[in-house]
C-alpha atoms as a PDB file:
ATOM      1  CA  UNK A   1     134.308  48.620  -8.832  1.00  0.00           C
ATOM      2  CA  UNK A   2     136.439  46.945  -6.154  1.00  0.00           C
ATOM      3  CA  UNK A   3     139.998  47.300  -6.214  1.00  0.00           C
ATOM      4  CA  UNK A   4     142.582  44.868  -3.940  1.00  0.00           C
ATOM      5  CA  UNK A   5     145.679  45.525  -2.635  1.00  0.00           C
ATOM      6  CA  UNK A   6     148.530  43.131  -4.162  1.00  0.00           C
ATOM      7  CA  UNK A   7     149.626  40.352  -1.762  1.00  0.00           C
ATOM      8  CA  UNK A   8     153.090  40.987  -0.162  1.00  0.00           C
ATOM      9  CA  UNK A   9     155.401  39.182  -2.230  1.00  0.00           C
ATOM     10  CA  UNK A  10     157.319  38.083   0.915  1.00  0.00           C
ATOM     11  CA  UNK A  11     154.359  35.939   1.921  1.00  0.00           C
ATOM     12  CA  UNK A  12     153.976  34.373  -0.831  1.00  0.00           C
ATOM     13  CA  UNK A  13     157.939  33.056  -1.630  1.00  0.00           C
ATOM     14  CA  UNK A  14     158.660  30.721   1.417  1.00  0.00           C
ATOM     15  CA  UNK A  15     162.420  30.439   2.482  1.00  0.00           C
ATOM     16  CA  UNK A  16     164.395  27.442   1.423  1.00  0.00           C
ATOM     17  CA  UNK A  17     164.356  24.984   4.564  1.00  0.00           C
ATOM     18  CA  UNK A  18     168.260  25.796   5.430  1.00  0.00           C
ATOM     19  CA  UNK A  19     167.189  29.593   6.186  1.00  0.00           C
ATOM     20  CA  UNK A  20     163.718  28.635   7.719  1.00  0.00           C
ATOM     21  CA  UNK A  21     166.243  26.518  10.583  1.00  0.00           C
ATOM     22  CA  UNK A  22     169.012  29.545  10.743  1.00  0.00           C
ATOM     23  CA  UNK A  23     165.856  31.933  11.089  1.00  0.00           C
ATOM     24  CA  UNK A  24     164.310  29.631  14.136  1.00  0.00           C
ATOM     25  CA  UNK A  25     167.647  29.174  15.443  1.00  0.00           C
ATOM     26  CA  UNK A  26     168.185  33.093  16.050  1.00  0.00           C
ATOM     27  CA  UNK A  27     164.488  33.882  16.631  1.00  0.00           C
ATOM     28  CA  UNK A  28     164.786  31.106  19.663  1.00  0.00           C
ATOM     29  CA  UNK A  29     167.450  33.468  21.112  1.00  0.00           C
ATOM     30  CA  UNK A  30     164.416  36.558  21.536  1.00  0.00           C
ATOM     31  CA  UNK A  31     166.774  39.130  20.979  1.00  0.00           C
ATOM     32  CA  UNK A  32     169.762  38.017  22.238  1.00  0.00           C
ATOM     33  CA  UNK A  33     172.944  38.377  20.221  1.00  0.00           C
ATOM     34  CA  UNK A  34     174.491  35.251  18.810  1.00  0.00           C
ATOM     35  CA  UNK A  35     177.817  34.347  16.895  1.00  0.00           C
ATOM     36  CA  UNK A  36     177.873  32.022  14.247  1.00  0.00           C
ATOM     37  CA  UNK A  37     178.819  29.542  16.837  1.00  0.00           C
ATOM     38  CA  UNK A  38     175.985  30.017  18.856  1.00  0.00           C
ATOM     39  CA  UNK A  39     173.478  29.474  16.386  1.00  0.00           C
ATOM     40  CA  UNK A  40     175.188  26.348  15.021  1.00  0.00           C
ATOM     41  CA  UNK A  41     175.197  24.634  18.091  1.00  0.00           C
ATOM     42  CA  UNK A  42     171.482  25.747  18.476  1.00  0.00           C
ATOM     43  CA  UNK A  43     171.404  23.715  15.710  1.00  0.00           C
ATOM     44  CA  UNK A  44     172.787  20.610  16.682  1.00  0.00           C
ATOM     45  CA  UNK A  45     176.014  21.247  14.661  1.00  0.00           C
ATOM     46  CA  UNK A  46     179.947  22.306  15.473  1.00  0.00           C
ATOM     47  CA  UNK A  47     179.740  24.880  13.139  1.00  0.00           C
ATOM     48  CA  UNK A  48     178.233  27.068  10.278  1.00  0.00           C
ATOM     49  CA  UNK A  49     178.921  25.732   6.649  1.00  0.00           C
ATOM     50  CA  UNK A  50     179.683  28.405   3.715  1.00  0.00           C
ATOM     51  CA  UNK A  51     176.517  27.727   2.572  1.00  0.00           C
ATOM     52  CA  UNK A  52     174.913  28.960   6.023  1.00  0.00           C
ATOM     53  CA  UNK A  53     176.849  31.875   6.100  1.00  0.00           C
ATOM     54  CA  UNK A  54     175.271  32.840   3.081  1.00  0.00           C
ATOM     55  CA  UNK A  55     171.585  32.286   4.206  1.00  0.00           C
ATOM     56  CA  UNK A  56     172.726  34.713   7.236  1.00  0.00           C
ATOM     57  CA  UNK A  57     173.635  37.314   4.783  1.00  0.00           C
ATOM     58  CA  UNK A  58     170.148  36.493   2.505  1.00  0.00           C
ATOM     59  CA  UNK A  59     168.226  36.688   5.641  1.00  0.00           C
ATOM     60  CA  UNK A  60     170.077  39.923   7.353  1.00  0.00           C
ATOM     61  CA  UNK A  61     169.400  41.717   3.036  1.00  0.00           C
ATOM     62  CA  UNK A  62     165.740  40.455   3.594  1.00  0.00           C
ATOM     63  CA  UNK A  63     165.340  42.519   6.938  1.00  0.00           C
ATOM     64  CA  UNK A  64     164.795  39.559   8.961  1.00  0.00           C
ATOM     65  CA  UNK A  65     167.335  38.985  10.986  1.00  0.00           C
ATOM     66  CA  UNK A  66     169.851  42.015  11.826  1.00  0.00           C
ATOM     67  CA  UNK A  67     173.909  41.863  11.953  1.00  0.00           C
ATOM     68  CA  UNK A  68     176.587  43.198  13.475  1.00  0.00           C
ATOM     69  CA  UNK A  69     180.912  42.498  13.154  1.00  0.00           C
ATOM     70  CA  UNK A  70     182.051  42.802  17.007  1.00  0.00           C
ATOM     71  CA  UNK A  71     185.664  43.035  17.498  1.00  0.00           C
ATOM     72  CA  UNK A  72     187.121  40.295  19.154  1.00  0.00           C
ATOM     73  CA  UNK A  73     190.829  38.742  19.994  1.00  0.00           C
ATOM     74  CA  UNK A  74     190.768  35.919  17.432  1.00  0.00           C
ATOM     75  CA  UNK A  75     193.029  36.610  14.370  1.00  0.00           C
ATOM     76  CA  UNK A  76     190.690  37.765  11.978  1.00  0.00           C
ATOM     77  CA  UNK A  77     190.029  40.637  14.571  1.00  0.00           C
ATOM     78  CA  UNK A  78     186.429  40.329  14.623  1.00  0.00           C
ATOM     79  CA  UNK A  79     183.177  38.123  14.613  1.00  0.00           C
ATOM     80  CA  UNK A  80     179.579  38.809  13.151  1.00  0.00           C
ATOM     81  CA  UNK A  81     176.348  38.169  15.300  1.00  0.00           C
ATOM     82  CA  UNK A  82     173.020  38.020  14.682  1.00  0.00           C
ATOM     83  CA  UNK A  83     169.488  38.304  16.464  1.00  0.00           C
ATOM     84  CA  UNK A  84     165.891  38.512  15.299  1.00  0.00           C
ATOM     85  CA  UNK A  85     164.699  41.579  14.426  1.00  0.00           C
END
């Protein structure tokens, strides 16, 4: 008898197109660390919709991307940044 491993799950569920472009965006960077402005005009836009944000977070909980909150003089005190793992 002939036993197979299970396909990776991850393979097999694609991401929705809005991640797959935030997930190019920061993997174009190789490495480099980029703030939510960075990767939005990567994109072509002025800035990161709510909706964006989110992916981030979905992609950073999936292990694909990593994050960090760097401290920073604008009034919230800080700003996240991303790069491809």
């Amino acid at each position: 008898m002939i036993f197979m491993a299970a396909p990776d799950k991850t393979d097999e569920t694609p991401l929705p197109e809005q991640a797959r472009a935030l997930l190019d965006a920061v993997k174009a960077a190789r490495g480099v660390w980029l703030s939510r402005q960075d990767i939005a005009h990567t994109m072509g836009k002025n800035r990161l919709n709510p909706g964006d944000t989110a992916m981030l977070e979905m992609l950073t909980a999936q292990g694909l991307i990593e994050a960090q909150e760097r401290p920073t003089s604008a009034p919230s005190g800080y700003r996240w940044e991303y790069r491809a793992k």
